[in-house]
PDB file of N, CA and C in Angstrom:
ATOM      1  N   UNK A   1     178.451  12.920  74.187  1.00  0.00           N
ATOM      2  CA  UNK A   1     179.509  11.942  74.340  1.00  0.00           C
ATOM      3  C   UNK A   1     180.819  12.548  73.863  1.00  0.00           C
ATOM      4  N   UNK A   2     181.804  12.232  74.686  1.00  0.00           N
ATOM      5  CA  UNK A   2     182.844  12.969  74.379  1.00  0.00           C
ATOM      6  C   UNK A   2     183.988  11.753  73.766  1.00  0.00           C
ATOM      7  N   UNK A   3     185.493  12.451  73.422  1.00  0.00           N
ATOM      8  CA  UNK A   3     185.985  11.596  72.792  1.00  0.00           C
ATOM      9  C   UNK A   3     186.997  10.448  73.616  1.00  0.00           C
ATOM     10  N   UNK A   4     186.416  10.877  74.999  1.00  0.00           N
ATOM     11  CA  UNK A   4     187.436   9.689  75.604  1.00  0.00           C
ATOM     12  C   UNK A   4     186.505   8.642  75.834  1.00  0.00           C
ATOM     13  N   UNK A   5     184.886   9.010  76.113  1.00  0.00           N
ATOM     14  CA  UNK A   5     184.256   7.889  76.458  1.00  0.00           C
ATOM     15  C   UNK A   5     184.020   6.839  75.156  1.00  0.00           C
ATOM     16  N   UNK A   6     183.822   7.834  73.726  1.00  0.00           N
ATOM     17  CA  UNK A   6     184.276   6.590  72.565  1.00  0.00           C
ATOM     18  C   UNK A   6     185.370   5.491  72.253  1.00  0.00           C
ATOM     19  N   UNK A   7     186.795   6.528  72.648  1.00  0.00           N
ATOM     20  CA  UNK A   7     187.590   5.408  72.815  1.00  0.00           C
ATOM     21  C   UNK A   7     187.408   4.462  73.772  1.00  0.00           C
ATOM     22  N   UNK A   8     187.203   4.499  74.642  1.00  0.00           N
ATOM     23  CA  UNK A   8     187.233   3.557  75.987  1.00  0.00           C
ATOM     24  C   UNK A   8     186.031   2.576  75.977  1.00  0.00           C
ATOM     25  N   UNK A   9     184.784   3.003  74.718  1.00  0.00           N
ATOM     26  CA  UNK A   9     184.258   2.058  74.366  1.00  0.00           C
ATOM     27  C   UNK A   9     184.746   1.013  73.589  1.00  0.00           C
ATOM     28  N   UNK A  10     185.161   1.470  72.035  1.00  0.00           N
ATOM     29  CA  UNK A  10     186.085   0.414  71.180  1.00  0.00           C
ATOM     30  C   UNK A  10     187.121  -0.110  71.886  1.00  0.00           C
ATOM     31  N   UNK A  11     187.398   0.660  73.313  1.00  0.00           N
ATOM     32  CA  UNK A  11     189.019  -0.140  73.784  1.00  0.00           C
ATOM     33  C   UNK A  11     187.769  -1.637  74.170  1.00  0.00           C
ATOM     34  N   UNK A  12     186.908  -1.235  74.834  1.00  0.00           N
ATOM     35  CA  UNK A  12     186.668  -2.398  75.812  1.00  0.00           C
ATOM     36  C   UNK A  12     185.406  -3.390  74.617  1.00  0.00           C
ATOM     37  N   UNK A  13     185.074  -3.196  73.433  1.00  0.00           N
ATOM     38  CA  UNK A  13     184.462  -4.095  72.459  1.00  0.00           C
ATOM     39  C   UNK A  13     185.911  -4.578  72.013  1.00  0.00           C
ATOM     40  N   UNK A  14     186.886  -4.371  71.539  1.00  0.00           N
ATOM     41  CA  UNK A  14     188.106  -5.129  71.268  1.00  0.00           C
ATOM     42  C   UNK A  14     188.394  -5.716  71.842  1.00  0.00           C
ATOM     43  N   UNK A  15     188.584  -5.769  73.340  1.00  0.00           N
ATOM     44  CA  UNK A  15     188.889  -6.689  74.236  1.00  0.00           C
ATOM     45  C   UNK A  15     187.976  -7.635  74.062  1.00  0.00           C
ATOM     46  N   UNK A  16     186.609  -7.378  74.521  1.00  0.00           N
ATOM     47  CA  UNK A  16     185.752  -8.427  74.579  1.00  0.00           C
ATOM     48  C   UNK A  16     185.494  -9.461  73.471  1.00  0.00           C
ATOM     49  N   UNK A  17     185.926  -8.584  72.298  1.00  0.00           N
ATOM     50  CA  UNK A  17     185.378  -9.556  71.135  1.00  0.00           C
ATOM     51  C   UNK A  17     187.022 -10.337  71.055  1.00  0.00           C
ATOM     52  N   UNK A  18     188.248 -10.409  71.433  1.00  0.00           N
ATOM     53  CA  UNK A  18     189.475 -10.520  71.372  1.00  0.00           C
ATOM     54  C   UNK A  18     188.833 -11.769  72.219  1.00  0.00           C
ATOM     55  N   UNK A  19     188.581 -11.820  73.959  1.00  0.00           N
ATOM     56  CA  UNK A  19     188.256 -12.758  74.527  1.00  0.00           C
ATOM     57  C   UNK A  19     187.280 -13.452  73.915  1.00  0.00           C
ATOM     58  N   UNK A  20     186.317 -13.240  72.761  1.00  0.00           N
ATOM     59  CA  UNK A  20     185.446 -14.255  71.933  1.00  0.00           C
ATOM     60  C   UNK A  20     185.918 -15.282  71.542  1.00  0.00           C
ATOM     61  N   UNK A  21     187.164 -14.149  70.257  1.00  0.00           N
ATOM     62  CA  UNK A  21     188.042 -15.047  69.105  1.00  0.00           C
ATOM     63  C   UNK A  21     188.622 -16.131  69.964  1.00  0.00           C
ATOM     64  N   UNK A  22     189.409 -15.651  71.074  1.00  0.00           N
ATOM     65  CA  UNK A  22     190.320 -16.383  71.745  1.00  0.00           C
ATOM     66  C   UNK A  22     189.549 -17.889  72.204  1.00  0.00           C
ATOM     67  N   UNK A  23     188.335 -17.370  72.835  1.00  0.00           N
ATOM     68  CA  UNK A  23     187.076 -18.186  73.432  1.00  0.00           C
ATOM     69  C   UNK A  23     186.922 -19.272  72.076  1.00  0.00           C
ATOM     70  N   UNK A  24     186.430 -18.962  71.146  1.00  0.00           N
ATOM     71  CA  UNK A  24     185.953 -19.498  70.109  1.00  0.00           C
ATOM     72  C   UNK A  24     187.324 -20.707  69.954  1.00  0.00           C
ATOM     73  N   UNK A  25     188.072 -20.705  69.051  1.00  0.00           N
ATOM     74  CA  UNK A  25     189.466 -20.533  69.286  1.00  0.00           C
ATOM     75  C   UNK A  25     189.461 -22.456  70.047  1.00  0.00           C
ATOM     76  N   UNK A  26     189.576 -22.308  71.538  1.00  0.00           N
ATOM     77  CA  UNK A  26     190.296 -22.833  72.430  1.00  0.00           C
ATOM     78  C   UNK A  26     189.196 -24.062  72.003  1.00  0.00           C
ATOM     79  N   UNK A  27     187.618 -23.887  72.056  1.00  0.00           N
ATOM     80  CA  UNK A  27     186.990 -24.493  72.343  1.00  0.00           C
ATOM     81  C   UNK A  27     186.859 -25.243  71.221  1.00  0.00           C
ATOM     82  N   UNK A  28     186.867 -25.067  69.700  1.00  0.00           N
ATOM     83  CA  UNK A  28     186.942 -25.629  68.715  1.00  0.00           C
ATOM     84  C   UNK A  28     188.243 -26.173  68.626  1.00  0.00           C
ATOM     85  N   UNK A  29     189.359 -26.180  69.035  1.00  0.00           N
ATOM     86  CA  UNK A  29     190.408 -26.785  69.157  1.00  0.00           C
ATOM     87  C   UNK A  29     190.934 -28.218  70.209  1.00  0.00           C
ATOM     88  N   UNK A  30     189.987 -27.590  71.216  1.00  0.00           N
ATOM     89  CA  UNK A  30     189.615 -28.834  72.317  1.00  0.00           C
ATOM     90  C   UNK A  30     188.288 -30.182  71.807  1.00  0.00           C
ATOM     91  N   UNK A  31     186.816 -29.306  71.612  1.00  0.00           N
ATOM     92  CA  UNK A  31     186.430 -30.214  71.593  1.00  0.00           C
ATOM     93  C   UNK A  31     185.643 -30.275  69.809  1.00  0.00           C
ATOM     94  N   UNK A  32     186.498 -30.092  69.245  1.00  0.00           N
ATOM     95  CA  UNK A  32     186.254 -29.960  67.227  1.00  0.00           C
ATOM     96  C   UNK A  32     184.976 -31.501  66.947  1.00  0.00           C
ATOM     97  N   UNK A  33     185.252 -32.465  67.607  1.00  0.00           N
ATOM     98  CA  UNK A  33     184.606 -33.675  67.856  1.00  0.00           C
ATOM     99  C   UNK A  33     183.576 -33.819  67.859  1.00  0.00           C
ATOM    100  N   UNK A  34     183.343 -33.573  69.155  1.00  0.00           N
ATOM    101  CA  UNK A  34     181.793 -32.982  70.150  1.00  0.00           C
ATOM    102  C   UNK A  34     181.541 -31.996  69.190  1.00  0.00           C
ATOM    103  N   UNK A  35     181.688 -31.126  68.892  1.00  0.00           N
ATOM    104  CA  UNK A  35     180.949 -30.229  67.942  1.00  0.00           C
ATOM    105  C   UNK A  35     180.428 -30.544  66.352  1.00  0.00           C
ATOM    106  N   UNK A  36     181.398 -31.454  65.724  1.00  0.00           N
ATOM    107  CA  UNK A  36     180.867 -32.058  64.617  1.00  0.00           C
ATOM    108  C   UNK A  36     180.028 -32.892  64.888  1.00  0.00           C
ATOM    109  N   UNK A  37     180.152 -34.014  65.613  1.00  0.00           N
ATOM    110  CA  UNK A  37     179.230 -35.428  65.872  1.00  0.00           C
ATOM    111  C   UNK A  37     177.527 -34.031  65.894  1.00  0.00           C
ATOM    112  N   UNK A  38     177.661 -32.912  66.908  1.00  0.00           N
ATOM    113  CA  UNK A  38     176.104 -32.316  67.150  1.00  0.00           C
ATOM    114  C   UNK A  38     175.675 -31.987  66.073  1.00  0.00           C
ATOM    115  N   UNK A  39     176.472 -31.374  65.241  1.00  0.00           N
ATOM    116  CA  UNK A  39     176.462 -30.383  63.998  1.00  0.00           C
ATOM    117  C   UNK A  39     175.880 -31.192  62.865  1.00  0.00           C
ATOM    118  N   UNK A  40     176.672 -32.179  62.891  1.00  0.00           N
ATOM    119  CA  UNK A  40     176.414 -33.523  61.748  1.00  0.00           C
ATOM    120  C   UNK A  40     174.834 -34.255  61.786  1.00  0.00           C
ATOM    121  N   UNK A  41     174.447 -33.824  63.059  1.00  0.00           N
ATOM    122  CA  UNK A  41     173.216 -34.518  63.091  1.00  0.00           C
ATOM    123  C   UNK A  41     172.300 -33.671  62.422  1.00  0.00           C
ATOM    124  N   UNK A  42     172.325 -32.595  62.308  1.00  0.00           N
ATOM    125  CA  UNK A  42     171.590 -31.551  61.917  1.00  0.00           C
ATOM    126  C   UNK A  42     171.644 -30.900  60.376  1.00  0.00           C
ATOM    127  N   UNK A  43     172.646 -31.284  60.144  1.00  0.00           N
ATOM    128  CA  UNK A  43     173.366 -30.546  58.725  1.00  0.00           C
ATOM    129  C   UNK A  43     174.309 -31.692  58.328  1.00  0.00           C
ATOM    130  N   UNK A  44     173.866 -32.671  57.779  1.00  0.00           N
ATOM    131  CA  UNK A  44     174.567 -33.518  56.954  1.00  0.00           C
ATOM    132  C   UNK A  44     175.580 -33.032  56.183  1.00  0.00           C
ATOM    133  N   UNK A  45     177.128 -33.090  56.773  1.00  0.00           N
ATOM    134  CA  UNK A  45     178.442 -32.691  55.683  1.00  0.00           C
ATOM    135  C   UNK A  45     179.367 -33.467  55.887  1.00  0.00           C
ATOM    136  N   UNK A  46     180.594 -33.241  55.081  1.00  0.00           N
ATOM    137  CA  UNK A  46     182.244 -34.213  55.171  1.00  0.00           C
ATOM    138  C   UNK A  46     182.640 -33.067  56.862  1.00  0.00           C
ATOM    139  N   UNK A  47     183.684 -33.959  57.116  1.00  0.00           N
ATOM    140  CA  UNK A  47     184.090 -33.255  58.390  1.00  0.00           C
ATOM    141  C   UNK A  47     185.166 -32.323  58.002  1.00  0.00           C
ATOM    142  N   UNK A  48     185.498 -32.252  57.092  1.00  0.00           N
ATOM    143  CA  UNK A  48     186.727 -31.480  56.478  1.00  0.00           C
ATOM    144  C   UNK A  48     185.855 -30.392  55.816  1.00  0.00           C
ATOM    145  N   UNK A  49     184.498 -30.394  55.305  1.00  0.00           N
ATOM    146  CA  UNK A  49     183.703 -28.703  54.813  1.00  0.00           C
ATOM    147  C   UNK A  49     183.434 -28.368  56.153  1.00  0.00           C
ATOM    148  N   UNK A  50     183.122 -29.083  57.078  1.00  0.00           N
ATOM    149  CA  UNK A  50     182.336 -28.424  58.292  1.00  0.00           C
ATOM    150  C   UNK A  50     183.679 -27.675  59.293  1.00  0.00           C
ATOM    151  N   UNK A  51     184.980 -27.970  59.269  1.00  0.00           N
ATOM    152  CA  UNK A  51     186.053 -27.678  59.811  1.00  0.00           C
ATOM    153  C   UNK A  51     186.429 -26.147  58.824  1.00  0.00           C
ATOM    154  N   UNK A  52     186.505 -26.768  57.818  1.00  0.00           N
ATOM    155  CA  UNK A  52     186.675 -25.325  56.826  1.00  0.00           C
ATOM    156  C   UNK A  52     185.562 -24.384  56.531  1.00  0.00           C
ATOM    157  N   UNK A  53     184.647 -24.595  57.327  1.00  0.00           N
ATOM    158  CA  UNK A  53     183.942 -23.446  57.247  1.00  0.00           C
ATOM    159  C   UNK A  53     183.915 -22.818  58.657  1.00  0.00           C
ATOM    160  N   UNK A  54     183.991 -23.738  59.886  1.00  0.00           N
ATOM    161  CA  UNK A  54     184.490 -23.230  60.856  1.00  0.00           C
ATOM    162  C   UNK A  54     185.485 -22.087  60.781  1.00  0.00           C
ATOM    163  N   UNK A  55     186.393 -22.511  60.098  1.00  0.00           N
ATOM    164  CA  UNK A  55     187.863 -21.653  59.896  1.00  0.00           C
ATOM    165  C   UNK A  55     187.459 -20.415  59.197  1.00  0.00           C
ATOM    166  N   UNK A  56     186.772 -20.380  57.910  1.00  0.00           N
ATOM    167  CA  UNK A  56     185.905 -19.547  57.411  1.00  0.00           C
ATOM    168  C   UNK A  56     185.305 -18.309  58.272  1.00  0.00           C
ATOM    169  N   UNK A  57     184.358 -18.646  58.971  1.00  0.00           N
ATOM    170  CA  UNK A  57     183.437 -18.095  59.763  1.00  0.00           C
ATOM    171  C   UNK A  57     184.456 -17.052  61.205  1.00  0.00           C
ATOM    172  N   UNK A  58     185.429 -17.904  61.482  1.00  0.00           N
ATOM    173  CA  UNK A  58     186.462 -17.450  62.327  1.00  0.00           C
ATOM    174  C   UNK A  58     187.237 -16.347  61.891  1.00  0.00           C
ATOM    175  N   UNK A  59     187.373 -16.718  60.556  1.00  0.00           N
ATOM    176  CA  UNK A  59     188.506 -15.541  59.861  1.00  0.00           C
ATOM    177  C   UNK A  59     187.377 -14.360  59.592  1.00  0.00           C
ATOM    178  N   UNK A  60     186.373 -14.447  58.858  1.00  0.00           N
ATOM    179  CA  UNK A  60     185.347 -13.356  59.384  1.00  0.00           C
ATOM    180  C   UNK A  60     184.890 -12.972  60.542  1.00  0.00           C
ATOM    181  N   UNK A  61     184.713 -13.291  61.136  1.00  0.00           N
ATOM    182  CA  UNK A  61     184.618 -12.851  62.677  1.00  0.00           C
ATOM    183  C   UNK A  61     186.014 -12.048  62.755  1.00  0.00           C
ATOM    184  N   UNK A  62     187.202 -12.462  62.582  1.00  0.00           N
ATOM    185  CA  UNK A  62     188.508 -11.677  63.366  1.00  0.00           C
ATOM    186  C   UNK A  62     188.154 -10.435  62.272  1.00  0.00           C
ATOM    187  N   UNK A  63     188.201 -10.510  61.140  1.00  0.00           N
ATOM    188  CA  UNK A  63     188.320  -9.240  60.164  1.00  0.00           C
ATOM    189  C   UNK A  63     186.979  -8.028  60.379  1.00  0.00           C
ATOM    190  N   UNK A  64     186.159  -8.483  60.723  1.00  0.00           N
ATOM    191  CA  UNK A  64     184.889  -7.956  61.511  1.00  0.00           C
ATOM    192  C   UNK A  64     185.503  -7.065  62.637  1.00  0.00           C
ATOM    193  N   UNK A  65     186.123  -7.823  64.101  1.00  0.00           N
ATOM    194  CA  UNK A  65     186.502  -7.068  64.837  1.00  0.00           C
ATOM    195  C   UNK A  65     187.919  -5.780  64.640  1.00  0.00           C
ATOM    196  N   UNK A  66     188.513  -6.513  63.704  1.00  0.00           N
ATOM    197  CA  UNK A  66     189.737  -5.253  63.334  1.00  0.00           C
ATOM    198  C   UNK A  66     189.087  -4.481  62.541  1.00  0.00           C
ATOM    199  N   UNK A  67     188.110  -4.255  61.417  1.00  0.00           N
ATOM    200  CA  UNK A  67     187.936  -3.460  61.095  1.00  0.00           C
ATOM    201  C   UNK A  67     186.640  -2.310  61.978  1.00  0.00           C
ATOM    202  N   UNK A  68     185.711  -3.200  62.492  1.00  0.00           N
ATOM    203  CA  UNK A  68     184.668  -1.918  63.232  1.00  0.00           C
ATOM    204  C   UNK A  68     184.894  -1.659  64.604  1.00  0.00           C
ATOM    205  N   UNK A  69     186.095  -2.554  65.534  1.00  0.00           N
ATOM    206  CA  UNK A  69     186.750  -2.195  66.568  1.00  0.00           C
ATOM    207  C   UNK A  69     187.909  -1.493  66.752  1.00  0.00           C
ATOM    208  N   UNK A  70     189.157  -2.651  66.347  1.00  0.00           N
ATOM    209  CA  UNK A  70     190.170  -2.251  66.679  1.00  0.00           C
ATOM    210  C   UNK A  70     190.777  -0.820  65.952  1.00  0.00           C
ATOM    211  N   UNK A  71     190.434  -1.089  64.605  1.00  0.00           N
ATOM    212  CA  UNK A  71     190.981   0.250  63.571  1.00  0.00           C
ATOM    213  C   UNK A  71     190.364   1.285  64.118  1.00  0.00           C
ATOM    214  N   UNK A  72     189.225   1.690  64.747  1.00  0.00           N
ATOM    215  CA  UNK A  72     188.379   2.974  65.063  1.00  0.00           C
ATOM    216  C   UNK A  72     188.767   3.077  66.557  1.00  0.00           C
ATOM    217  N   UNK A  73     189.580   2.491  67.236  1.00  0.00           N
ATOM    218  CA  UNK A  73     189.996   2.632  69.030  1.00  0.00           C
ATOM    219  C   UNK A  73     191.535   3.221  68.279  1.00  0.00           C
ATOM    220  N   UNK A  74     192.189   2.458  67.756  1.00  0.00           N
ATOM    221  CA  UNK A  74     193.598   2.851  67.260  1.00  0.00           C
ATOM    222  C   UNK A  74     193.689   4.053  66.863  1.00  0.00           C
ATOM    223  N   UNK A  75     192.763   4.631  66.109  1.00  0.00           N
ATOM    224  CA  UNK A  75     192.579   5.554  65.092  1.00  0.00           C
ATOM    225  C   UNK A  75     191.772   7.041  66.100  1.00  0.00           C
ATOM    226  N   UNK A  76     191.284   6.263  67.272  1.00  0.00           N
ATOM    227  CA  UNK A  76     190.954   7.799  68.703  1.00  0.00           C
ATOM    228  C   UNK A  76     191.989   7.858  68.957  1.00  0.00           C
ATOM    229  N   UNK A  77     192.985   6.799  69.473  1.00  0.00           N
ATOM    230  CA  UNK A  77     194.198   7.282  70.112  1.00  0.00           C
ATOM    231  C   UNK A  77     194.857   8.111  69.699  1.00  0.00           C
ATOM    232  N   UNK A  78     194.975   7.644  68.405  1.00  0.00           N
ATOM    233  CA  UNK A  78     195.932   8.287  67.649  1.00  0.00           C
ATOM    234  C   UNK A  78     195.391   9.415  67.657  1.00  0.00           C
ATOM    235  N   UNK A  79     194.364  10.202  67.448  1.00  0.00           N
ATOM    236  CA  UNK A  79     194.024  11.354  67.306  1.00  0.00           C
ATOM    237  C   UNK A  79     193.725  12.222  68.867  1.00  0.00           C
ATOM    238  N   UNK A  80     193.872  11.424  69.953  1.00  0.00           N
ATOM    239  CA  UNK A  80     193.015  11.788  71.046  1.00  0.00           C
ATOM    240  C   UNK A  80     194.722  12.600  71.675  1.00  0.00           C
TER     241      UNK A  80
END
């Protein structure tokens, strides 16, 4: 494996996981509702821990993808 086909991998896991966040994102913002009322049935919580851990879980997820995606595609370029 050479070093363009690595970058052009992390290029295209950044993207994809970018269209996740984004994905994730739209859909918890649209239907936050529908997702607690399901959630709630299952896992008894306040709607304000279950929102903040949403947010939680989101902000790990983004720091996940900048650090084992985006920083290691940035960091071929830069060197490529």
């Amino acid at each position: 494996m050479d070093i363009q086909a690595i970058t052009e991998f992390f290029k295209w896991c950044t993207i994809l996981n970018g269209i996740l966040l984004v994905f994730s994102f739209v859909v918890i913002a649209r239907m936050g509702d529908s997702i607690y009322s399901i959630h709630s049935r299952w896992f008894p919580m306040s709607r304000d821990r279950f929102f903040s851990m949403l947010y939680v879980m989101i902000g790990i997820y983004k720091m996940l993808v900048f650090v084992f995606n985006l920083a290691p595609w940035v960091a071929l370029v830069i060197i490529a």
